[in-house]
Protein backbone atom coordinates (compact mmCIF):
# COMPACT_ATOMS: atom_id res chain seq x y z
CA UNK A 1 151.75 79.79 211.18
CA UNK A 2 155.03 78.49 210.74
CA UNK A 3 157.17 74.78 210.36
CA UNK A 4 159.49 74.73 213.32
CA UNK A 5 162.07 72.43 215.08
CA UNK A 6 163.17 72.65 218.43
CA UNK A 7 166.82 71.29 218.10
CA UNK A 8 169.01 70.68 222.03
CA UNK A 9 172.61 69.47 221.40
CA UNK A 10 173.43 66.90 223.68
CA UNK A 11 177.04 66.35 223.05
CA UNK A 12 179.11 66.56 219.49
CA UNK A 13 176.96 63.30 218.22
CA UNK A 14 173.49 63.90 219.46
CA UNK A 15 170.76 66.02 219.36
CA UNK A 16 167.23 66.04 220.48
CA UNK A 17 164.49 67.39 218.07
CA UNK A 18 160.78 68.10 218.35
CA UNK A 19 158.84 69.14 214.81
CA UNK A 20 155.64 71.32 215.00
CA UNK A 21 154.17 72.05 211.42
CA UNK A 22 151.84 74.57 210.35
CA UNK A 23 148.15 72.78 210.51
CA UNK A 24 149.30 69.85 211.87
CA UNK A 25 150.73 70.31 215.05
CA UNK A 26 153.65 68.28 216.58
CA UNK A 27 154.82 65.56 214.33
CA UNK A 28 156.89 62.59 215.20
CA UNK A 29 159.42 63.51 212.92
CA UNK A 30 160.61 65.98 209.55
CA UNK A 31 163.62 64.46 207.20
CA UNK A 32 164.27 67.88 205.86
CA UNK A 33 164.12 69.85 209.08
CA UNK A 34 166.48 67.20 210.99
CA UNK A 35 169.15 67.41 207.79
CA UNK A 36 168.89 71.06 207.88
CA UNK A 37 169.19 71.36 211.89
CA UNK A 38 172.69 68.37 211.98
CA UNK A 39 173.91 70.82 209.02
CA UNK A 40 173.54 73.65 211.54
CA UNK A 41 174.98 72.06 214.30
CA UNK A 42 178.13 70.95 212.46
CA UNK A 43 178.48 74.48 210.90
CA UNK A 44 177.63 76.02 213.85
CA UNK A 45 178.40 74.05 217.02
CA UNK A 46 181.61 71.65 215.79
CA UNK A 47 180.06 68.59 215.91
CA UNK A 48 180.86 65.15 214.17
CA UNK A 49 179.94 64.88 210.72
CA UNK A 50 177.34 62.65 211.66
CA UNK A 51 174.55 63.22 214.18
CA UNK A 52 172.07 61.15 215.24
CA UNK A 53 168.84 63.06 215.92
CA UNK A 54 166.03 61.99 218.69
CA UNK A 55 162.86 62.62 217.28
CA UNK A 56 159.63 61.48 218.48
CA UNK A 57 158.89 58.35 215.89
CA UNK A 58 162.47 57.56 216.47
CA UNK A 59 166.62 58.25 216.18
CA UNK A 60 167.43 59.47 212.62
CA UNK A 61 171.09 59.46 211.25
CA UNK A 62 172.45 62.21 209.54
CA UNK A 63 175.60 62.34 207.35
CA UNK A 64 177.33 65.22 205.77
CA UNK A 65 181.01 65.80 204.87
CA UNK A 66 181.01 69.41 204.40
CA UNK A 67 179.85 72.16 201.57
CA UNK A 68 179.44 70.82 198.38
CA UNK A 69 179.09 67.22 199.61
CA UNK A 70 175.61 65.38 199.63
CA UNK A 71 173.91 65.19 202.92
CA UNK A 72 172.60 61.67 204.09
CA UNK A 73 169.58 60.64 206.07
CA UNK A 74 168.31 57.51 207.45
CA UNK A 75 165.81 56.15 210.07
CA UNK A 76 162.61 54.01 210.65
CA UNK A 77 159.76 54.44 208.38
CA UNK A 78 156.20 53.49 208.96
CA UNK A 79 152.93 54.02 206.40
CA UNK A 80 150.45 55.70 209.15
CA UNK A 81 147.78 57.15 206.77
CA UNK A 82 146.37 57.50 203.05
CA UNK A 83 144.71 60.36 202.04
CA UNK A 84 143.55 59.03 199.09
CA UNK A 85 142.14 55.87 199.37
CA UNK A 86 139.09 55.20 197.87
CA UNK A 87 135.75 54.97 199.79
């Protein structure tokens, strides 16, 4: 009953990520969970300050110069569903 990303560092770049999220199961991707898991890994793992992230819908790029700085995302985006479109 959780949102969770599975996050492997490739090299100082690169990561893979897989998303699972709390009633919907894997997901091909999460903006916020991929900027908060390149933060991570530059905090945590010295990598470049900006990663790109494998996900399954596609390769995100994340920027971030350090604390206090703005953190950037971008990547492919597709409309897959409306949940409230009317009948």
């Amino acid at each position: 009953r959780t949102n969770t990303e599975f996050v492997e560092v490739v090299d100082r770049g690169h990561v893979n990520m897989r998303v699972w999220e709390r009633g919907s199961g894997e997901t091909l991707a999460c903006g916020t969970g991929a900027c908060a898991a390149a933060v991570c890994a530059i905090q945590q793992k010295g990598m470049e300050n900006k990663v790109l992230a494998e996900v399954p819908g596609g390769t995100l790029t994340i920027s971030w110069n350090g604390n206090g700085e703005a953190v950037f995302l971008s990547g492919p985006a597709e409309f897959i569903c409306d949940a409230f479109a009317a009948n």
